[in-house]
C-alpha atoms as a PDB file:
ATOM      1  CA  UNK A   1       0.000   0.000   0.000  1.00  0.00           C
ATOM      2  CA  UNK A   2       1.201   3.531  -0.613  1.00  0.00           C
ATOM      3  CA  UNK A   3       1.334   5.596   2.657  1.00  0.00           C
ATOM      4  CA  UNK A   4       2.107   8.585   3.399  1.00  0.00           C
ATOM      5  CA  UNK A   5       3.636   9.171   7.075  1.00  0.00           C
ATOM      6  CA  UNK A   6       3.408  11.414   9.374  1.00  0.00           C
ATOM      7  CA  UNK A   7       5.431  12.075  13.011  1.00  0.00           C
ATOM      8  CA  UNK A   8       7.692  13.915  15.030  1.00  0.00           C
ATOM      9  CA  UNK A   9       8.961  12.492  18.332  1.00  0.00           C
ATOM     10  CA  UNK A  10      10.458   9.115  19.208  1.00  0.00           C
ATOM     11  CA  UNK A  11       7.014   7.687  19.872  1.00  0.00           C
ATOM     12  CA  UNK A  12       6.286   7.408  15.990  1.00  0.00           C
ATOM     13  CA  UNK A  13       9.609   6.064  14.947  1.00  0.00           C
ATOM     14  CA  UNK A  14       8.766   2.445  15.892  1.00  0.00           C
ATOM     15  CA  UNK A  15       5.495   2.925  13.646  1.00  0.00           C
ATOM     16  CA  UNK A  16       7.246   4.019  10.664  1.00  0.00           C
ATOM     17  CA  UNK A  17       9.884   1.237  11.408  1.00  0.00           C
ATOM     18  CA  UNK A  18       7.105  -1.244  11.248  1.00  0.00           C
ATOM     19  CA  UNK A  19       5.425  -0.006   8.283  1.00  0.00           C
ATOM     20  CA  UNK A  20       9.050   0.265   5.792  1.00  0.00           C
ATOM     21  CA  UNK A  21       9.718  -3.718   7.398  1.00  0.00           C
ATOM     22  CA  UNK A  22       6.462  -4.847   6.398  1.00  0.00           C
ATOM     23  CA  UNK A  23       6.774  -3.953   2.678  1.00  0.00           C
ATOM     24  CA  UNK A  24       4.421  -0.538   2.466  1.00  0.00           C
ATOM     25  CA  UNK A  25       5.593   1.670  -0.067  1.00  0.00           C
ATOM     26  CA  UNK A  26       6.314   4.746   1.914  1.00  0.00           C
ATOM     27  CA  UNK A  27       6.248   7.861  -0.382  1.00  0.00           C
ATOM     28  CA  UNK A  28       6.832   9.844   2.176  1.00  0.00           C
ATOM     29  CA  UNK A  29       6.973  11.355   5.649  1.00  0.00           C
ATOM     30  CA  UNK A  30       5.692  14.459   7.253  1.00  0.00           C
ATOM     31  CA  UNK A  31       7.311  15.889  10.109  1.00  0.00           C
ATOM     32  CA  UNK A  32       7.536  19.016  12.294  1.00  0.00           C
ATOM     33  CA  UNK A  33      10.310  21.865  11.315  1.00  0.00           C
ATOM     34  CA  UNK A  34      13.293  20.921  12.581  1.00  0.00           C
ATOM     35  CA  UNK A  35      14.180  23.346  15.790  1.00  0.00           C
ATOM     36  CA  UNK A  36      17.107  24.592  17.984  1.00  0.00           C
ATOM     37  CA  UNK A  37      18.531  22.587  20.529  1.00  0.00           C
ATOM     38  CA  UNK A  38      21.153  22.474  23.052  1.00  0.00           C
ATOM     39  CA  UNK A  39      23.848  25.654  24.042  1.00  0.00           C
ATOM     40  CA  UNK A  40      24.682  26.036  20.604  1.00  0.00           C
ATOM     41  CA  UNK A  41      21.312  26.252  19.732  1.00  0.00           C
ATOM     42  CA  UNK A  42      21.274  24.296  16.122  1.00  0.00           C
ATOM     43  CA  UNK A  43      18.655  22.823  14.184  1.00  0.00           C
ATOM     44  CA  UNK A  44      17.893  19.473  15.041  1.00  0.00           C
ATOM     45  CA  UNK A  45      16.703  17.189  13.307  1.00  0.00           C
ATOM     46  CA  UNK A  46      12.995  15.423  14.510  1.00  0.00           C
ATOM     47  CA  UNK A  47      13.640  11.523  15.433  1.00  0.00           C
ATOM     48  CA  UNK A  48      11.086  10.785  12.858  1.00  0.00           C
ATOM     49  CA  UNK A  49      13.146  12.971   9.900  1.00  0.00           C
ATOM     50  CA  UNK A  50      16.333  10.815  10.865  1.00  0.00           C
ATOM     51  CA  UNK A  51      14.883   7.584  10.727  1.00  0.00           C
ATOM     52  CA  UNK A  52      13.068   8.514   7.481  1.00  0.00           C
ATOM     53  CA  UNK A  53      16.534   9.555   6.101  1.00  0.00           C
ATOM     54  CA  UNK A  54      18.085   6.520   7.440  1.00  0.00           C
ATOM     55  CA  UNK A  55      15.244   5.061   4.780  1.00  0.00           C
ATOM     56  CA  UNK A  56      16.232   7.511   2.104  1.00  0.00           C
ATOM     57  CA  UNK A  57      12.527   8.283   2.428  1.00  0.00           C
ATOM     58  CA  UNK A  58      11.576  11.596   1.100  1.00  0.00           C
ATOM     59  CA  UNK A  59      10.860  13.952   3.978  1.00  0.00           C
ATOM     60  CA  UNK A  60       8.302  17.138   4.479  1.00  0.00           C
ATOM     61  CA  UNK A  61       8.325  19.418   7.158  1.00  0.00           C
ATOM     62  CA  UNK A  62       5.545  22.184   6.417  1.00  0.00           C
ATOM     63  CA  UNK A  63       5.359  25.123   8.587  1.00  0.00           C
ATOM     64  CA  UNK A  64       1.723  25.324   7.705  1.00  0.00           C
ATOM     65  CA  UNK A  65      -0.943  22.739   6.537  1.00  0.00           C
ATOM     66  CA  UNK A  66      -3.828  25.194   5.792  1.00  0.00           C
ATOM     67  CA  UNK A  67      -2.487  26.805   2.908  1.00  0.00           C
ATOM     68  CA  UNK A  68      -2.846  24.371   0.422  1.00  0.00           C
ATOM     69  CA  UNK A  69       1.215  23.357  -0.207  1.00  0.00           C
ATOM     70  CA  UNK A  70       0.726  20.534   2.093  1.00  0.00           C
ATOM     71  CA  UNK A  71      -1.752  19.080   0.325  1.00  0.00           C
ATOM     72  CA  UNK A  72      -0.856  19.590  -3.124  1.00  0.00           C
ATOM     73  CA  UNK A  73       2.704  17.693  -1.879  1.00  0.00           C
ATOM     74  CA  UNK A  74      -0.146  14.737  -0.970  1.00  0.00           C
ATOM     75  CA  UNK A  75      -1.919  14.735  -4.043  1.00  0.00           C
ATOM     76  CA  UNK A  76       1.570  14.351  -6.065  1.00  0.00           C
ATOM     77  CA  UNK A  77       2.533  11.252  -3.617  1.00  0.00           C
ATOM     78  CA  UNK A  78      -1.061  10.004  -4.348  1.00  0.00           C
ATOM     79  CA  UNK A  79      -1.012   7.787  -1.109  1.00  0.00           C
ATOM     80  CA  UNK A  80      -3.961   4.937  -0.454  1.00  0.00           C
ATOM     81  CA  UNK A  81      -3.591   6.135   2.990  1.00  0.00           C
ATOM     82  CA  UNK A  82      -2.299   8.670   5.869  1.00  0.00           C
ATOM     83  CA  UNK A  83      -0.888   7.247   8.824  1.00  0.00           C
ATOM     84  CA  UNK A  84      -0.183   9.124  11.857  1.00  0.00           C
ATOM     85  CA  UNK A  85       1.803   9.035  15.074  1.00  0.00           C
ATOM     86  CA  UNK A  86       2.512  11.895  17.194  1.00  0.00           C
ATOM     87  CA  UNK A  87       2.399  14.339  14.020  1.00  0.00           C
ATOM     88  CA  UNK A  88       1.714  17.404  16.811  1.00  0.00           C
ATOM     89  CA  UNK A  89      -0.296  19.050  14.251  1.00  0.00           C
ATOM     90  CA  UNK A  90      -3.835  19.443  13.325  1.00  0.00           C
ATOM     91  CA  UNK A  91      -4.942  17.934   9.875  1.00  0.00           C
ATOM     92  CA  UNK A  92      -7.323  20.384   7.639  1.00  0.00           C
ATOM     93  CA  UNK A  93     -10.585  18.460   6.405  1.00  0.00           C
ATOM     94  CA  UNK A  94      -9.091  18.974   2.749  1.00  0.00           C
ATOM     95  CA  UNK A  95      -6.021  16.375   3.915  1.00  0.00           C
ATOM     96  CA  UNK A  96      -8.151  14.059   6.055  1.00  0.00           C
ATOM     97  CA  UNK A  97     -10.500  13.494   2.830  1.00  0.00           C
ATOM     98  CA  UNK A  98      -7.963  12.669   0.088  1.00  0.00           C
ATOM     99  CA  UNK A  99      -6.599   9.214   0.596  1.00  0.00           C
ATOM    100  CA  UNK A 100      -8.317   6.280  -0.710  1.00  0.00           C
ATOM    101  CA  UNK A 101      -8.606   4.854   2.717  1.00  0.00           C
ATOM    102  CA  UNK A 102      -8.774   7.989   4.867  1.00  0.00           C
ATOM    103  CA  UNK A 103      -6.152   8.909   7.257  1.00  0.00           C
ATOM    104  CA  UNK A 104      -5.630   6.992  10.488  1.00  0.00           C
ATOM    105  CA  UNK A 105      -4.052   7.536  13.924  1.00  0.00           C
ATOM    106  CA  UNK A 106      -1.932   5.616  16.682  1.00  0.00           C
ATOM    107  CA  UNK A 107      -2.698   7.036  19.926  1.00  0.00           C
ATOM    108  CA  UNK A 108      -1.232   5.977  23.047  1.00  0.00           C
ATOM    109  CA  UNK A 109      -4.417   5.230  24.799  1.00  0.00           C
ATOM    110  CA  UNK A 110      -7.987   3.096  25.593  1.00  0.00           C
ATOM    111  CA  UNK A 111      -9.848   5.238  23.638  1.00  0.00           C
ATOM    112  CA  UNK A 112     -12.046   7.226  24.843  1.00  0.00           C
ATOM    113  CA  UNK A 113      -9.937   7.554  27.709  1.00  0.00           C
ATOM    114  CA  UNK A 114      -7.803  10.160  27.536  1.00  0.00           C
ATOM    115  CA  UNK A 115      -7.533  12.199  24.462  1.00  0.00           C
ATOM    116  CA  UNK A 116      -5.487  14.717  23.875  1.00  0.00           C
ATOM    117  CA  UNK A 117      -1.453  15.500  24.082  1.00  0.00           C
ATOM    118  CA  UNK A 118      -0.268  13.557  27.043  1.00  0.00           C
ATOM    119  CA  UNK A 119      -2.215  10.296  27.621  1.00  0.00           C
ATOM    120  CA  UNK A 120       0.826   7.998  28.978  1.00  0.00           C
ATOM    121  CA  UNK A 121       1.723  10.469  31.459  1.00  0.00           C
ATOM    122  CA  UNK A 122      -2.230  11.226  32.805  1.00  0.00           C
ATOM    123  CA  UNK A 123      -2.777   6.523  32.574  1.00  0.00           C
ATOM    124  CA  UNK A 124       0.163   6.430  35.511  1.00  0.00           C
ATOM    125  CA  UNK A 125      -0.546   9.883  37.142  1.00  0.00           C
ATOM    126  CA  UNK A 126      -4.212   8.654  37.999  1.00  0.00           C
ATOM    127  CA  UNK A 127      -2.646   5.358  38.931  1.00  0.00           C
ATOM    128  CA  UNK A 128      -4.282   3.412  36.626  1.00  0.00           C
ATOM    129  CA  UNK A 129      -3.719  -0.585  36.156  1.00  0.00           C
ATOM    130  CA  UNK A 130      -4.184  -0.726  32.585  1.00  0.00           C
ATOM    131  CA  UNK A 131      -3.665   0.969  29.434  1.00  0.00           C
ATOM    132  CA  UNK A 132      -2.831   0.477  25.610  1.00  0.00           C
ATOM    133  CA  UNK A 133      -3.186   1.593  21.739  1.00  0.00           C
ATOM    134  CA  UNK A 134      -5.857   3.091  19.708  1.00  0.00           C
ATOM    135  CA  UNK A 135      -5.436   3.128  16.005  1.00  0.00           C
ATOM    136  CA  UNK A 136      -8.670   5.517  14.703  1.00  0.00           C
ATOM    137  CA  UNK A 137      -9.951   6.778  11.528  1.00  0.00           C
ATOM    138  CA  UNK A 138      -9.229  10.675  12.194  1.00  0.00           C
ATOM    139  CA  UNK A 139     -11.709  13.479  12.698  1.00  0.00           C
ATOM    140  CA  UNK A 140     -11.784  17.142  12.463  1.00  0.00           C
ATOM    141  CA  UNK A 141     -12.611  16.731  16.606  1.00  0.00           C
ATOM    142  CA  UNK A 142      -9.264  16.038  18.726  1.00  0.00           C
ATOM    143  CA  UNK A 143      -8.908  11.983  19.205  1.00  0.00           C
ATOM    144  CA  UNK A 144     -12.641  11.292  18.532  1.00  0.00           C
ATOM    145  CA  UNK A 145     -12.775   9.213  15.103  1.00  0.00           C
ATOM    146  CA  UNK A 146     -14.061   5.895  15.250  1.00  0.00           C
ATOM    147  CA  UNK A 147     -11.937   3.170  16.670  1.00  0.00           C
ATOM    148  CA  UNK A 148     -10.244   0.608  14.214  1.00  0.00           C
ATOM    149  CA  UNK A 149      -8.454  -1.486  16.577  1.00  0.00           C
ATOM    150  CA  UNK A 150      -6.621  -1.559  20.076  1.00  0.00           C
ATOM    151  CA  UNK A 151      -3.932  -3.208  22.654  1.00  0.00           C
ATOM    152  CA  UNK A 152      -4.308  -3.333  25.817  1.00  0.00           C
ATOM    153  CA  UNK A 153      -1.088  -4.160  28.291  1.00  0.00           C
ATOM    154  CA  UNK A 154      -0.948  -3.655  32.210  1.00  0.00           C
ATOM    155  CA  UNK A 155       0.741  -1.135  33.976  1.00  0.00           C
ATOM    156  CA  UNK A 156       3.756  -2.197  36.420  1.00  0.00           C
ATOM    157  CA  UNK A 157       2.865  -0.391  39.757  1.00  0.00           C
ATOM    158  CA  UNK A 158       6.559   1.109  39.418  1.00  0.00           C
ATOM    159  CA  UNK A 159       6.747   1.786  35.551  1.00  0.00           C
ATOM    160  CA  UNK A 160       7.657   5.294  34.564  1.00  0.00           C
ATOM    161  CA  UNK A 161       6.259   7.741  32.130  1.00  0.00           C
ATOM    162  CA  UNK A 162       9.539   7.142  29.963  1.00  0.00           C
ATOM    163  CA  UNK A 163       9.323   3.221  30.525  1.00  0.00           C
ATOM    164  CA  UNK A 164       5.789   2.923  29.334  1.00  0.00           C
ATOM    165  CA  UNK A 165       6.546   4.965  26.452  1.00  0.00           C
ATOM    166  CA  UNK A 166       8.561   2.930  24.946  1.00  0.00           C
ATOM    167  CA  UNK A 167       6.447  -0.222  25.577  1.00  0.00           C
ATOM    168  CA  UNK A 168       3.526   1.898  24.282  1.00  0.00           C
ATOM    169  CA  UNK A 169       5.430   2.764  21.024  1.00  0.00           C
ATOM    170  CA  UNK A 170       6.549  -0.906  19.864  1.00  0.00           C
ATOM    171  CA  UNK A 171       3.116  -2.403  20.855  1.00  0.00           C
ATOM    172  CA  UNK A 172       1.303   0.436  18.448  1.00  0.00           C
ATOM    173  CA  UNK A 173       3.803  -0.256  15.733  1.00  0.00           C
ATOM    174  CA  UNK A 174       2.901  -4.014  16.051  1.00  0.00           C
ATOM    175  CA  UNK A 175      -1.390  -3.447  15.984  1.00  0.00           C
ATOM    176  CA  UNK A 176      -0.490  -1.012  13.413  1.00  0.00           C
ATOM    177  CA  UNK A 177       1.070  -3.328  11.028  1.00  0.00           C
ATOM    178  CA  UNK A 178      -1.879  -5.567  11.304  1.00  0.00           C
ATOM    179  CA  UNK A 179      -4.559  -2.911  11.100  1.00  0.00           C
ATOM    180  CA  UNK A 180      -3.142  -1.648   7.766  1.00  0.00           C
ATOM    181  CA  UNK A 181      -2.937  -4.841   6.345  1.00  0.00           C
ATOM    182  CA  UNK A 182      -6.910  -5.182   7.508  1.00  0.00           C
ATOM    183  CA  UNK A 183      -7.263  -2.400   5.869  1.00  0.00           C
ATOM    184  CA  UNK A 184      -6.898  -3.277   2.910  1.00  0.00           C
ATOM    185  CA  UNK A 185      -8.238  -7.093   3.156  1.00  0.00           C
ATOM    186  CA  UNK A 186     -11.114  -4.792   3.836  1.00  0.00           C
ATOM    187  CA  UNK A 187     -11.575  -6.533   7.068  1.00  0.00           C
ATOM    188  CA  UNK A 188     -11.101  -3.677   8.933  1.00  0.00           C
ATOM    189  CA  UNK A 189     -13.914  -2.713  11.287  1.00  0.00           C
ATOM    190  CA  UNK A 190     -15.125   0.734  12.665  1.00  0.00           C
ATOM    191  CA  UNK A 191     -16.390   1.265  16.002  1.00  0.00           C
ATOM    192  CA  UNK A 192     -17.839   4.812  17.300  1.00  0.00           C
ATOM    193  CA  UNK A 193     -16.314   6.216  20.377  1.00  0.00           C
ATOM    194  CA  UNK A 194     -18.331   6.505  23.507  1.00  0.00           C
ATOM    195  CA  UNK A 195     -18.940  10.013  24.312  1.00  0.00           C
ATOM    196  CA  UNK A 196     -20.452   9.378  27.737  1.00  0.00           C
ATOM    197  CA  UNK A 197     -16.688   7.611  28.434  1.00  0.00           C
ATOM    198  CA  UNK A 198     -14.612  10.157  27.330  1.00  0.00           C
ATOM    199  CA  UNK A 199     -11.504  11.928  29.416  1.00  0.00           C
ATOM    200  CA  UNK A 200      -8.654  14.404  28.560  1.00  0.00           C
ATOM    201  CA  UNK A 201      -4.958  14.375  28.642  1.00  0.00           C
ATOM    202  CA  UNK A 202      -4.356  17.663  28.550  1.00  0.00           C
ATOM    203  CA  UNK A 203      -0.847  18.979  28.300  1.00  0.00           C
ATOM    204  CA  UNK A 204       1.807  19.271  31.978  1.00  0.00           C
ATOM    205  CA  UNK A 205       2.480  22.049  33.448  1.00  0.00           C
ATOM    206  CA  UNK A 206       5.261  22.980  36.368  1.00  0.00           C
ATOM    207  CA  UNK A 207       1.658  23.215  38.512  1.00  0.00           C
ATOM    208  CA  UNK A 208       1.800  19.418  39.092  1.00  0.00           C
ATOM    209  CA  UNK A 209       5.233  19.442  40.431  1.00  0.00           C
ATOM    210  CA  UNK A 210       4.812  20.311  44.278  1.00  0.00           C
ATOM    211  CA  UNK A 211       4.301  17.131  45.618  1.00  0.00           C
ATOM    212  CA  UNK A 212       1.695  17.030  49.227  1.00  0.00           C
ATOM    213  CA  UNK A 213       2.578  14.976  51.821  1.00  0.00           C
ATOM    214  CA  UNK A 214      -0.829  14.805  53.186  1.00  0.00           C
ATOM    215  CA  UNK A 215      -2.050  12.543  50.578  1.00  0.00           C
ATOM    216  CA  UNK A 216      -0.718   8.495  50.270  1.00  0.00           C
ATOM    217  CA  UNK A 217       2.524   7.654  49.176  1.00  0.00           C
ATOM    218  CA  UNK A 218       0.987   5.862  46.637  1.00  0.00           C
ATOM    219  CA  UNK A 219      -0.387   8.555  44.876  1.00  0.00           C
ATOM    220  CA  UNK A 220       2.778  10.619  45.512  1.00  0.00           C
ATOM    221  CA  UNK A 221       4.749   7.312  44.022  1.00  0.00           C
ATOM    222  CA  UNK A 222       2.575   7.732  40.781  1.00  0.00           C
ATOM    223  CA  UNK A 223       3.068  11.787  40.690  1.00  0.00           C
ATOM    224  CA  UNK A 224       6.938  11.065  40.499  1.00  0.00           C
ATOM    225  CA  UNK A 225       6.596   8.218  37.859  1.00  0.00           C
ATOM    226  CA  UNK A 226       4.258  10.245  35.842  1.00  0.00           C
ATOM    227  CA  UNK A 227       6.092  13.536  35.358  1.00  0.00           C
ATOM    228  CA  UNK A 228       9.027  12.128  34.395  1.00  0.00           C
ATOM    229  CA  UNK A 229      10.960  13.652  32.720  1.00  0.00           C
ATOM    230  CA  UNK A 230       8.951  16.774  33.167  1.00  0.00           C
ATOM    231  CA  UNK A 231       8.237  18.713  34.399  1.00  0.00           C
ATOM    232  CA  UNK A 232       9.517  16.284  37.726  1.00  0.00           C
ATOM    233  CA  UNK A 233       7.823  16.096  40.825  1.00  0.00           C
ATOM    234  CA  UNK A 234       8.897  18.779  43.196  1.00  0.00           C
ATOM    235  CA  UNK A 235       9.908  19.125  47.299  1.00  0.00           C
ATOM    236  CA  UNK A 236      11.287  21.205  49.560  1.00  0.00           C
ATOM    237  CA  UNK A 237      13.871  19.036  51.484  1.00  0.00           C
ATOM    238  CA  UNK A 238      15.238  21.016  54.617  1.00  0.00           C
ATOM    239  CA  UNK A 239      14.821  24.033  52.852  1.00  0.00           C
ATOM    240  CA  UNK A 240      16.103  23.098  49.394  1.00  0.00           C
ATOM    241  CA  UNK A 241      13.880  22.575  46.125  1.00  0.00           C
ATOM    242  CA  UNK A 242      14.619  19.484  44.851  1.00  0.00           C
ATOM    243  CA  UNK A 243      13.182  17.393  41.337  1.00  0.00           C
ATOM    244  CA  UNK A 244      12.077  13.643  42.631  1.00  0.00           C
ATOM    245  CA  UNK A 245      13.226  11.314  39.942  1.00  0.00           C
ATOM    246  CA  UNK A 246      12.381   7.928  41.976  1.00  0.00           C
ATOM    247  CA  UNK A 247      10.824   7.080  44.860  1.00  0.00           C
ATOM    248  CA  UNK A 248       9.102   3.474  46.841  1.00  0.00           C
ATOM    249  CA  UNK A 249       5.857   2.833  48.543  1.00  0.00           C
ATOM    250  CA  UNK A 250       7.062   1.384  51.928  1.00  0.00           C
ATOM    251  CA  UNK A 251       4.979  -1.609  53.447  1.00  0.00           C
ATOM    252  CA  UNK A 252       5.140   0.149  56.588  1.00  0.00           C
ATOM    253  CA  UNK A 253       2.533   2.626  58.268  1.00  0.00           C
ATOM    254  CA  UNK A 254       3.487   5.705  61.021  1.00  0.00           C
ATOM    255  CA  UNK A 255       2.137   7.878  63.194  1.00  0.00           C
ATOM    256  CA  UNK A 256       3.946  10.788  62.702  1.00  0.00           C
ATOM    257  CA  UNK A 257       2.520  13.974  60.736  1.00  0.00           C
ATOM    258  CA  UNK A 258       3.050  14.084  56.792  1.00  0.00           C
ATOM    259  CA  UNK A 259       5.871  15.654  55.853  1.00  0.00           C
ATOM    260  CA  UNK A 260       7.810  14.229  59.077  1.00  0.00           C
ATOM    261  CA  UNK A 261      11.331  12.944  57.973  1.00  0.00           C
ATOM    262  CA  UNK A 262      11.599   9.604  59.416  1.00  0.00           C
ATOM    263  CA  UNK A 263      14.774   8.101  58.144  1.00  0.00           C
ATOM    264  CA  UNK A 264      17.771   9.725  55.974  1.00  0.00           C
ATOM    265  CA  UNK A 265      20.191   7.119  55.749  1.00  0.00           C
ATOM    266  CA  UNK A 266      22.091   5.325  52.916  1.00  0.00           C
ATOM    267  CA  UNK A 267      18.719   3.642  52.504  1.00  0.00           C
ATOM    268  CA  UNK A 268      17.169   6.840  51.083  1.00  0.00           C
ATOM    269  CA  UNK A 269      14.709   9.597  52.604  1.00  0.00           C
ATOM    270  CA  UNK A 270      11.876   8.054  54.484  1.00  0.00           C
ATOM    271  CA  UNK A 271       9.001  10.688  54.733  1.00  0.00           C
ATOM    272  CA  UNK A 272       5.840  10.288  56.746  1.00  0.00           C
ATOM    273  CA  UNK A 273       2.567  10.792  53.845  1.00  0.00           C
ATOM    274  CA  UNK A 274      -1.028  10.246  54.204  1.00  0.00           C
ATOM    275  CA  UNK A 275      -3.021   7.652  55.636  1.00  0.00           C
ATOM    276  CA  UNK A 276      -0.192   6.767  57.951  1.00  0.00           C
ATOM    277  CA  UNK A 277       1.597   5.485  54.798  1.00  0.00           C
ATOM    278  CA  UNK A 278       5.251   5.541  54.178  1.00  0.00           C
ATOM    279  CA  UNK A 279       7.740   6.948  50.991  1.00  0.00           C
ATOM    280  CA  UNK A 280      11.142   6.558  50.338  1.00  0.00           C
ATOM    281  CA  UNK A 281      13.042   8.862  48.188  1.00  0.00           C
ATOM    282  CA  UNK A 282      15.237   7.243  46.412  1.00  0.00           C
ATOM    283  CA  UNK A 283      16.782   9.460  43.473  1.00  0.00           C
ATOM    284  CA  UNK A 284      16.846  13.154  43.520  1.00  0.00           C
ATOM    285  CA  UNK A 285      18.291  16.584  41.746  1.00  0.00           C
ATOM    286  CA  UNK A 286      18.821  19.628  44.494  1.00  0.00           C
ATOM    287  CA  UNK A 287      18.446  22.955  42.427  1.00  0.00           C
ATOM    288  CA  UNK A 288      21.941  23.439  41.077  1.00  0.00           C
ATOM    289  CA  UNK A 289      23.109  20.177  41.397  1.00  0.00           C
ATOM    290  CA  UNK A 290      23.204  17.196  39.390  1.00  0.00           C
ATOM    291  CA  UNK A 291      20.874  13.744  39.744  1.00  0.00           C
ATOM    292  CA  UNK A 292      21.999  11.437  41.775  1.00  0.00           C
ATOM    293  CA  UNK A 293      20.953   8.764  44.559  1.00  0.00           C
ATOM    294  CA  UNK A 294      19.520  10.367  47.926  1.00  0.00           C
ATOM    295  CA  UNK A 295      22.018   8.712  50.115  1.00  0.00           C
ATOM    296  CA  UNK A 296      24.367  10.266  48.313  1.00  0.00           C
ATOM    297  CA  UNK A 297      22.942  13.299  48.596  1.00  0.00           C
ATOM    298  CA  UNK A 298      22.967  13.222  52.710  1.00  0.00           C
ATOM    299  CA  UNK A 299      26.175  12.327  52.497  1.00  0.00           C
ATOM    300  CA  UNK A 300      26.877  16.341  51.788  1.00  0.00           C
ATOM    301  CA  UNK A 301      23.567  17.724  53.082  1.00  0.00           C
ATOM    302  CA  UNK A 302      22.031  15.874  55.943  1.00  0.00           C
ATOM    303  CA  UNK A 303      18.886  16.235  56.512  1.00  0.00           C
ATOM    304  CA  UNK A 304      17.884  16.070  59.952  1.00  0.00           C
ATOM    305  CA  UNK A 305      14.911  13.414  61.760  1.00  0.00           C
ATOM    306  CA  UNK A 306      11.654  14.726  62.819  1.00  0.00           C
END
């Protein structure tokens, strides 16, 4: 089949891996402008542009899609069909109408559970158990075309934002391989999305950061897992602001009010939360400083026991 591709991050580069292994002729990609990076501040190339060059795939990257070059570059690649991953751009009607078989997407969760620009993060940050891939016929309306297929996988109780990721990405490229080959078997069904069922994922902010003691350090535990790696879970440890990069639900209980340090040994930080539940801190960044394991970190700035 003749596809046209389009992505940006990491996240889509296991889809477009799939699709070139499989056979699909691949006329080419679509990706964001390339943008500056790092202290030097050059243009860097979008994961998606080098694997597509890696290909020797022809490669796009429109500043706009409303003007009408976009699409005349699709009509001239005359694709059966648009897939996309993680594009980070909104498709006019015009483009969404012109393939042969429409233009589909791989999101990154149950549909119609969480839509919008950062499902993985919101699936762990709620502490949910389970979560998966959606591949959709696309819509005008943000993640609400019907459903074509979908994966579901659990969620490991310690699994980060980046870990998940990167199971999320290889299972979509998998169920998308299959779905496009559906699709044109024709087999392919088409399910409406509930609209009574549906929840956002709308984009982080530094306003989840500060983490509260007062609530259980299992919720805590997923507000560290889920912001990484940002904007990072935030606390003030004996007057410093530090980023939380990993922490532990402790199968112990205390008295002591949240917030109460109860241990800061080469163990970790043990802090009293809510519920009479117990974290440990286990990797952190003081402002100014660099990452590194707690107990190291009391080694040079101990913190003292409630």
């Amino acid at each position: 089949m003749k596809i046209v591709f389009m992505g940006t991050p990491e996240f889509a580069v296991p889809s477009l891996e799939a699709l070139v292994a499989a056979g699909h002729q691949v006329v080419g990609v679509f990706s964001q402008p390339d943008k500056p990076k790092n202290r030097g501040m050059k243009l860097q190339p979008t994961p998606v542009k080098l694997c597509a060059m890696v290909h020797d795939l022809p490669v796009y990257q429109p500043t706009k899609l409303r003007d009408g070059t976009a699409l005349e570059t699709i009509r001239s690649l005359a694709p059966d069909l648009i897939v996309v991953a993680a594009y980070g751009r909104i498709l006019p009607q015009e483009i969404l109408d012109y393939p042969k078989y429409g233009c589909i997407n791989v999101h990154s969760s149950l549909l119609p559970k969480y839509r919008g620009a950062a499902p993985i993060h919101w699936s762990i940050l709620n502490g949910d158990k389970e979560t998966g891939v959606t591949i959709m016929h696309m819509a005008l309306a943000l993640d609400a075309g019907d459903i074509i297929s979908q994966v579901k996988t659990p969620i490991d109780p310690d699994e980060t934002v980046e870990m998940l990721h990167d199971r999320l990405a290889r299972l979509g490229a998998d169920l998308l391989v299959e779905t496009v080959q559906n699709i044109a078997d024709g087999t392919a069904t088409r399910t409406p999305q509930d609209e009574s069922q549906v929840t956002l994922a709308p984009m982080l902010s530094r306003e989840l950061s500060p983490m509260d003691w007062t609530k259980p350090a299992r919720t805590l535990h997923d507000q560290v897992r889920g912001l990484i790696p940002w904007p990072s879970a935030t606390a003030e440890l004996n007057g410093v602001k530090c980023k939380i990069f990993a922490t532990a639900v402790l199968d112990e209980t205390t008295g002591k009010t949240p917030g109460s340090v109860l241990a800061a040994d080469k163990k970790g930080l043990k802090i009293a939360c809510g519920e009479g539940t117990v974290l440990r801190i286990d990797t952190l960044q003081a402002a100014g400083g660099k990452r590194m394991a707690a107990a190291d970190y009391l080694r040079g700035h101990p913190i003292p026991v409630d």
